[in-house]
Protein backbone atom coordinates (compact mmCIF):
# COMPACT_ATOMS: atom_id res chain seq x y z
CA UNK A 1 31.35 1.72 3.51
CA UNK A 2 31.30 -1.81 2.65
CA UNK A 3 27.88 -3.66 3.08
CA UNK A 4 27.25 -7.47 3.62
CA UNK A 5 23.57 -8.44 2.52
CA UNK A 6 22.38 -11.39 3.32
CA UNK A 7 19.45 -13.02 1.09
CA UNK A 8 20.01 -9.72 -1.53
CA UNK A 9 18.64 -11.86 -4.16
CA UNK A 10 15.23 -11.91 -2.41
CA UNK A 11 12.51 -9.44 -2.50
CA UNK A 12 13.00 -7.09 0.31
CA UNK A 13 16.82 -7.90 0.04
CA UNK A 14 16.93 -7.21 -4.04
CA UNK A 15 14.81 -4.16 -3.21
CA UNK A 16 17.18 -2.91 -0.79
CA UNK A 17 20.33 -3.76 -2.83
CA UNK A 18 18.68 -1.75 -5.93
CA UNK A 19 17.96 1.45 -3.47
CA UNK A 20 21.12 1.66 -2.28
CA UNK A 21 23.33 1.36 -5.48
CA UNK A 22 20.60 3.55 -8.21
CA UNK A 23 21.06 6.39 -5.32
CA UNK A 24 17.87 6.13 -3.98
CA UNK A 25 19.28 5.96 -0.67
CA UNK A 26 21.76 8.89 -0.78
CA UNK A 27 23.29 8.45 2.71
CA UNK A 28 24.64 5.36 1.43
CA UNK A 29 25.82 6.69 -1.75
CA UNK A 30 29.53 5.31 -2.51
CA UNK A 31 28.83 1.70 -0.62
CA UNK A 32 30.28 -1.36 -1.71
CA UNK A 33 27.20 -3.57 -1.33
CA UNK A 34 28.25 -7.93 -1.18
CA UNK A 35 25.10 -10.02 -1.96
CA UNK A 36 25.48 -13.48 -0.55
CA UNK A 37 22.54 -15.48 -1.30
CA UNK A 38 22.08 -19.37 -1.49
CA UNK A 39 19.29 -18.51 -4.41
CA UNK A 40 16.63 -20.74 -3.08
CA UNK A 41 13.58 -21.12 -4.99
CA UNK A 42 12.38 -17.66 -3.45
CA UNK A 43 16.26 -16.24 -4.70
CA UNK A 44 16.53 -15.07 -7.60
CA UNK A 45 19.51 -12.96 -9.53
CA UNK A 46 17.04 -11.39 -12.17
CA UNK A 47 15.65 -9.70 -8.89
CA UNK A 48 19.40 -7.28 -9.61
CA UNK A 49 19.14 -7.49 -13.08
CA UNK A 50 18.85 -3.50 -12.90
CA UNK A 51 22.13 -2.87 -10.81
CA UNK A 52 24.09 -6.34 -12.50
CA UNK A 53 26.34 -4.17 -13.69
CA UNK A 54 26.95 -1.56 -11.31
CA UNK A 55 31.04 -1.69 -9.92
CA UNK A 56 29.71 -1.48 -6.18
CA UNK A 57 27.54 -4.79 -6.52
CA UNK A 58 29.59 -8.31 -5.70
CA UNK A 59 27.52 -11.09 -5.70
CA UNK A 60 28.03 -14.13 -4.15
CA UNK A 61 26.10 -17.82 -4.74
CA UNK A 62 26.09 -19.09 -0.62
CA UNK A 63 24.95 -20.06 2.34
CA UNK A 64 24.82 -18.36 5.80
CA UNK A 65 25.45 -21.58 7.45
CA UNK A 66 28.48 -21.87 5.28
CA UNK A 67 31.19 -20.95 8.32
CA UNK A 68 34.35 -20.89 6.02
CA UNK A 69 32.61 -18.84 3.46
CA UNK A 70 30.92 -16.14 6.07
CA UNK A 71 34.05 -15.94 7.52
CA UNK A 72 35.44 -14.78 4.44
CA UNK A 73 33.06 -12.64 3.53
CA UNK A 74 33.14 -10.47 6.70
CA UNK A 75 36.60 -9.25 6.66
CA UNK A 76 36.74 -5.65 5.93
CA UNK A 77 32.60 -5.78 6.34
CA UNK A 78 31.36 -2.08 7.78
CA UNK A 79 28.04 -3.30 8.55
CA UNK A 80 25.78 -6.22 7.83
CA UNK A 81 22.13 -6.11 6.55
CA UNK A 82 20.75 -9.74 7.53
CA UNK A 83 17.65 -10.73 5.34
CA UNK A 84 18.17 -14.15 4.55
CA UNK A 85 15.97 -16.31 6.08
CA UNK A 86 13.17 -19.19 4.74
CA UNK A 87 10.16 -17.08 5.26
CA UNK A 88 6.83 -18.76 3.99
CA UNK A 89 4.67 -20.17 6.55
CA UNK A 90 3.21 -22.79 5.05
CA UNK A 91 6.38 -24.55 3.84
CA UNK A 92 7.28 -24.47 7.83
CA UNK A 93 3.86 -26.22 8.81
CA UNK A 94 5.09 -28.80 6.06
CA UNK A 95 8.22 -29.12 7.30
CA UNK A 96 10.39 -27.32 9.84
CA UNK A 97 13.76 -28.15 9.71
CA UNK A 98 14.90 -25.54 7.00
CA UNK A 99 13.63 -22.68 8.76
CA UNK A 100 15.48 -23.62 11.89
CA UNK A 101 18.53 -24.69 10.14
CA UNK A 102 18.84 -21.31 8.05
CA UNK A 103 17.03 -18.70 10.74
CA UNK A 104 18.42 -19.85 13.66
CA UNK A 105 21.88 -21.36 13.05
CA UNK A 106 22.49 -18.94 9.88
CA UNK A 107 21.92 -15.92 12.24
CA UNK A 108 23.97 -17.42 14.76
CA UNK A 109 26.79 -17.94 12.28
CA UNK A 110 26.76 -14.65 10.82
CA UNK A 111 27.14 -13.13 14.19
CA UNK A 112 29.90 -14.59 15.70
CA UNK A 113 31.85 -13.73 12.31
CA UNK A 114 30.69 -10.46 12.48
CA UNK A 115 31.87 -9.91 16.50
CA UNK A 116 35.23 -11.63 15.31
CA UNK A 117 35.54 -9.11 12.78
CA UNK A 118 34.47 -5.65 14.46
CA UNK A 119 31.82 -5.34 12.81
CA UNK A 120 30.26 -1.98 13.56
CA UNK A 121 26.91 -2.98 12.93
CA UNK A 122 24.09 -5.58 12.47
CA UNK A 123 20.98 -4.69 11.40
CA UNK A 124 18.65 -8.04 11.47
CA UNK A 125 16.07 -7.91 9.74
CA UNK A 126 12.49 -9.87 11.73
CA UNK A 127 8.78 -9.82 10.88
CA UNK A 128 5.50 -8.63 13.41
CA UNK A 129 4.73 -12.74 12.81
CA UNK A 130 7.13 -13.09 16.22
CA UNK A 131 4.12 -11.19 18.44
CA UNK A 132 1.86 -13.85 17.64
CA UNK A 133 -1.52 -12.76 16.98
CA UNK A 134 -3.41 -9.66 18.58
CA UNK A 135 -7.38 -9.10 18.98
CA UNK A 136 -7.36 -5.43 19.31
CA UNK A 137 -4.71 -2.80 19.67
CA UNK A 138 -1.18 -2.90 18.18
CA UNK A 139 2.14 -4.17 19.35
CA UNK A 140 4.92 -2.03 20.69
CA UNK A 141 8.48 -3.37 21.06
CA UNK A 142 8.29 -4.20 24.58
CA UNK A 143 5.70 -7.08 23.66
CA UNK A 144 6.49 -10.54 24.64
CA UNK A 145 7.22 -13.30 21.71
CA UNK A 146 4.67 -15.63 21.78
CA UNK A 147 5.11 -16.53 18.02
CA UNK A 148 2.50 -19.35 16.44
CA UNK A 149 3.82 -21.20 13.29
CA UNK A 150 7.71 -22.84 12.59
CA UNK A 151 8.68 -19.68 10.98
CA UNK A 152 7.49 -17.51 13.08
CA UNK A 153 9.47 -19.65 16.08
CA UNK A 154 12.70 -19.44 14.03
CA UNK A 155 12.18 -16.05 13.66
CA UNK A 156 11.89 -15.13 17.16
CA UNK A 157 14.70 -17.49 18.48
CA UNK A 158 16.87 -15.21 15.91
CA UNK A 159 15.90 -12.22 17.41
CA UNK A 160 16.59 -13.72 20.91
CA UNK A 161 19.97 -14.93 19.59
CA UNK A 162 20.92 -11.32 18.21
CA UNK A 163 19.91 -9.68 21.50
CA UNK A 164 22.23 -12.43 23.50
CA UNK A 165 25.09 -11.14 21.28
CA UNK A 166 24.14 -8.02 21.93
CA UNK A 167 23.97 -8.13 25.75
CA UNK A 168 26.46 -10.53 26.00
CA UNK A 169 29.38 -9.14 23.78
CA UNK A 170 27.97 -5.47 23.61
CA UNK A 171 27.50 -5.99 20.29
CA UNK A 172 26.09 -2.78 17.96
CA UNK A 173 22.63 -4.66 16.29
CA UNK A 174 19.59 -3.29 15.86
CA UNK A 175 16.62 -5.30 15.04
CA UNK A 176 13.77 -4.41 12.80
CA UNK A 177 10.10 -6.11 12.59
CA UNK A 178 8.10 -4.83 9.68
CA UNK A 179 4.30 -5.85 8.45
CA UNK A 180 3.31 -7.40 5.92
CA UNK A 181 4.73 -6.03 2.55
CA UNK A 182 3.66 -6.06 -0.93
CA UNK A 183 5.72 -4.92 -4.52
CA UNK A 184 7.45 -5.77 -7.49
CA UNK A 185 9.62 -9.15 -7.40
CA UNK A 186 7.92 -10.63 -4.69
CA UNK A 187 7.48 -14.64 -5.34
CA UNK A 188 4.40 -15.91 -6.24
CA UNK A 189 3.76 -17.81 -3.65
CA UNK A 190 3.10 -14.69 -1.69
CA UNK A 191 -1.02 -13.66 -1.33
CA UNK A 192 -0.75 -10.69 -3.52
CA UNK A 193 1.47 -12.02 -6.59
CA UNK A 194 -0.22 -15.38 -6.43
CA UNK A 195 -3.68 -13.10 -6.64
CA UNK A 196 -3.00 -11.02 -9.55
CA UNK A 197 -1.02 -13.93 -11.33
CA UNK A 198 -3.25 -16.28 -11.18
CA UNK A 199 -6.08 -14.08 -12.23
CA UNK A 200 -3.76 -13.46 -15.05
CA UNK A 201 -3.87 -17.07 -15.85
CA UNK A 202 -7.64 -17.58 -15.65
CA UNK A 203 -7.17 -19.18 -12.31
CA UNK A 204 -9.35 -19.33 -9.24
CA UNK A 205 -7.67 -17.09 -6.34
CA UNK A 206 -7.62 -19.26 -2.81
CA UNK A 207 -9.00 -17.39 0.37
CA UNK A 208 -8.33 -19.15 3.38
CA UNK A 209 -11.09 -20.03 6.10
CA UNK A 210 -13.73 -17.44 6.41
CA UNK A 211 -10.97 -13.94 5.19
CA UNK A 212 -11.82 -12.46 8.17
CA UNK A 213 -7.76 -12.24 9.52
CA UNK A 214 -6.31 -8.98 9.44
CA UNK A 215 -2.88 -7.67 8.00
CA UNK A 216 -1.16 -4.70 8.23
CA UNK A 217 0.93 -3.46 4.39
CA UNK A 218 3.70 -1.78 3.55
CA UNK A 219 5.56 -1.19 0.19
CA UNK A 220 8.59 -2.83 0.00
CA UNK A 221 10.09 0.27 -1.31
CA UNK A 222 9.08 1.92 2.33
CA UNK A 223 10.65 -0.52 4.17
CA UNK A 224 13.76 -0.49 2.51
CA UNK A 225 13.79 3.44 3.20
CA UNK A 226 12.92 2.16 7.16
CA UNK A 227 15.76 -0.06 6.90
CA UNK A 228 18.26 2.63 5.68
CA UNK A 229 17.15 4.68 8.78
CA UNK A 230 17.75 2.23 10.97
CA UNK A 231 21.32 1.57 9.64
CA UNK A 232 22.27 4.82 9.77
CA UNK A 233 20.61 6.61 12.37
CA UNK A 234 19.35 3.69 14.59
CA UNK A 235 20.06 3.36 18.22
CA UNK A 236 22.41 0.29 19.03
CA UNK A 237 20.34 -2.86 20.76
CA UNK A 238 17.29 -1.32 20.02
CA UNK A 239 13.88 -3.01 18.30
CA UNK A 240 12.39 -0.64 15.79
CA UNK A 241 9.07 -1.76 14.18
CA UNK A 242 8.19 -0.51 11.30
CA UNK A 243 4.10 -0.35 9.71
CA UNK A 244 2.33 0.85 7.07
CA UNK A 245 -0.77 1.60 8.74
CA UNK A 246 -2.77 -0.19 6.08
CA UNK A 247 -4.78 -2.68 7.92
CA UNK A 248 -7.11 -5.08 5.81
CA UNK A 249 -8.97 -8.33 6.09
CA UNK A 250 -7.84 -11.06 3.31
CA UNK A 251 -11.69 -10.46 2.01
CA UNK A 252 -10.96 -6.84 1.77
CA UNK A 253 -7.44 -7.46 0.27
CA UNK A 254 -8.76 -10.04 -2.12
CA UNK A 255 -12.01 -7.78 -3.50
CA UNK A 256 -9.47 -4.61 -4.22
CA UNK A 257 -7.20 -6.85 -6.36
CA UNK A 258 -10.15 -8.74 -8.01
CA UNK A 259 -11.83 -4.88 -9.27
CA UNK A 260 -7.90 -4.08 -10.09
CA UNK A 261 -7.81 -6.65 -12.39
CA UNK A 262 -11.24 -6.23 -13.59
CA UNK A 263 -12.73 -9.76 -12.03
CA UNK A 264 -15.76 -10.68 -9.86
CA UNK A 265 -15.87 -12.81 -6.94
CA UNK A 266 -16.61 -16.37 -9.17
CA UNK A 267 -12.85 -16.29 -9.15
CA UNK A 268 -12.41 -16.63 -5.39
CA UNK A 269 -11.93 -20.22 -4.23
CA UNK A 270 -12.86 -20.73 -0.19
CA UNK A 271 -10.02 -22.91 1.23
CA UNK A 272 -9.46 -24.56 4.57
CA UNK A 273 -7.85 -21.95 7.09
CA UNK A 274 -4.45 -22.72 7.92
CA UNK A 275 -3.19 -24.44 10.74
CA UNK A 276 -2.89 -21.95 14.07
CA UNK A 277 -3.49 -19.29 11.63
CA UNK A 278 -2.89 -16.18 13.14
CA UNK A 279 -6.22 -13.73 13.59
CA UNK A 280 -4.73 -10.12 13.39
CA UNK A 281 -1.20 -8.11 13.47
CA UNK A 282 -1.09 -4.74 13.86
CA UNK A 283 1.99 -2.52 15.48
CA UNK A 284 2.54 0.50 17.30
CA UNK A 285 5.40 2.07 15.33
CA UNK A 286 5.84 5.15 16.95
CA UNK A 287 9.12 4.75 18.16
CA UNK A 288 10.38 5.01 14.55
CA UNK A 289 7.99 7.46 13.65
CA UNK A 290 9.06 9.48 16.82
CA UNK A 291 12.95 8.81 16.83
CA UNK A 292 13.85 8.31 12.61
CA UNK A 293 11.42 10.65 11.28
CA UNK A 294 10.04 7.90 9.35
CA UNK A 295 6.43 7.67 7.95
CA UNK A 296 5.77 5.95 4.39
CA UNK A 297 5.32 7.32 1.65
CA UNK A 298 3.78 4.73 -1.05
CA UNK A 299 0.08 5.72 -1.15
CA UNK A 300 -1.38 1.97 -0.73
CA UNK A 301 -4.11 2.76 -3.47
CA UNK A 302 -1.18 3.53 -6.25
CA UNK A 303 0.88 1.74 -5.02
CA UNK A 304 -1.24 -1.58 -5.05
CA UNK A 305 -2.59 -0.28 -8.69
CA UNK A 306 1.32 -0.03 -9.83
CA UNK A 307 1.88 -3.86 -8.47
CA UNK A 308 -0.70 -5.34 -10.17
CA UNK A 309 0.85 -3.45 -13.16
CA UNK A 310 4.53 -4.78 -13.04
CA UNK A 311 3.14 -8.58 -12.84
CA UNK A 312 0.96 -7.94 -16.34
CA UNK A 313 3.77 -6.23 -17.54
CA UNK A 314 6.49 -8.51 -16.40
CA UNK A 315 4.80 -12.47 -17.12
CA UNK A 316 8.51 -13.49 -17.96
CA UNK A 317 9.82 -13.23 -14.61
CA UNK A 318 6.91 -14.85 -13.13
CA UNK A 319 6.08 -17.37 -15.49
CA UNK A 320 8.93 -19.48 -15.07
CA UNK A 321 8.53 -19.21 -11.26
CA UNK A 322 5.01 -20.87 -11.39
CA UNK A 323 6.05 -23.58 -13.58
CA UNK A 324 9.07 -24.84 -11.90
């Protein structure tokens, strides 16, 4: 099998990548994995510094919007694995035009080459942020888009865009929308490796508005192994979200990393909320429960207690990030 991944320089995309070719994802044992990745500030080739040297890897320094270039890519392509995207919600509020440009146009790009190619299958990879925001309960796939922020907008219109193709051309794609996740590699702008790195650095942690909105977690490791599923054993045109069933406020997020890293609440800076920020997430994932098998298996206490870990333990990955 021969495996196009999009944004494999990124965290859930480097994660991925790194299952698939150290044989944590057996299935997929023997795939030729090709990383195209623009390496954005959030990109970052140290992120496959484990697998650099493995034969299967081929990585390639692009862009999806790059038409000549995709088109390249995808010929003998078995399947695609579509993570590239700008993804940090603030930088959308700031300015918008990126997250269209790459989310919606990249997407489109990268499926047209792919139904010009064959391409068995598409597995795009979304976020819960598309649902909007929900007051009680939890989301099934069914739920209608009513997304909040820029990114969250781009997002959706990709999904819409990937089930067009798929009506439209009877395309095989199968769309995933995961929670929020946490591990190692993830940039720092992110709440949790911001957290523990700044507390590292003797600096005050930001907590927006009054911490009350809720977020549901996943390790990035299980939703790499939800991906997988979903690749191989996923029905074709169907949503499949994926949880963690860890659901915490940002104050109860922010006091178990400041006892993790032995710190008291001085350290905790209030900061005004975000615009249109988003009150709760939380999703029904049954259906992959039901039809995958799948149910994580991270425990959120060790695995939180391992994250905090890797950043002490790994300040010269990080450290440059912060500074540039």
């Amino acid at each position: 099998m021969r495996l196009l991944v999009t944004g494999g320089a990124g965290f859930i995309g480097s994660t991925f990548v790194r299952r698939v070719l150290d044989g944590r994802e057996p299935a997929l044992a023997g795939a030729d994995v090709v990383v195209l990745d623009k390496l954005t500030y959030a990109g970052n080739e140290q992120n496959l510094a484990p697998v650099a040297t493995h034969p299967a890897l081929h990585f390639v320094k692009g862009d999806i919007t790059d038409e000549s270039l995709v088109t390249d890519l995808m010929a003998g392509v078995d399947a695609v694995v579509h993570f590239a995207a700008e993804s940090h919600v603030d930088r959308s509020i700031l300015g918008a035009d990126p997250f269209v440009v790459t989310n919606v146009l990249g997407t489109q790009i990268l499926l047209q080459a792919a139904l010009d190619f064959g391409v068995s299958r598409f597995v795009h990879i979304s976020t819960d942020e598309v649902y909007g925001s929900i007051e009680s309960g939890s989301w099934r796939e069914d739920h209608v888009l009513e997304p909040n922020s820029p990114y969250s907008a781009s997002k959706a219109s990709a999904d819409l865009l990937v089930r067009a193709y798929a009506r439209t051309h009877d395309m095989d794609v199968r769309i995933t929308r995961c929670c929020n996740n946490y591990g190692p590699y993830q940039y720092p702008e992110k709440v949790i490796p911001l957290f523990v790195t700044n507390l590292l650095e003797g600096l005050p942690v930001p907590l927006y508005g009054d911490g009350l909105n809720v977020r549901e977690w996943i390790h990035v490791d299980d939703h790499c192994r939800a991906i997988a599923l979903v690749l191989q054993h996923g029905r074709a045109g169907e949503i499949y979200n994926v949880g963690g069933g860890i659901e915490l406020t940002n104050t109860e997020l922010t006091r178990l990393l400041l006892e993790a890293m032995g710190a008291d609440w001085s350290r905790v800076q209030p900061v005004a909320d975000r615009k249109a920020h988003d009150r709760r997430y939380s999703l029904d994932w049954t259906k992959i429960r039901t039809e995958l098998g799948f149910t994580p298996q991270v425990n959120f206490a060790q695995g939180l207690a391992d994250t905090v870990r890797w950043y002490a333990n790994h300040r010269d990955w990080w450290e440059p990030l912060k500074a540039a």
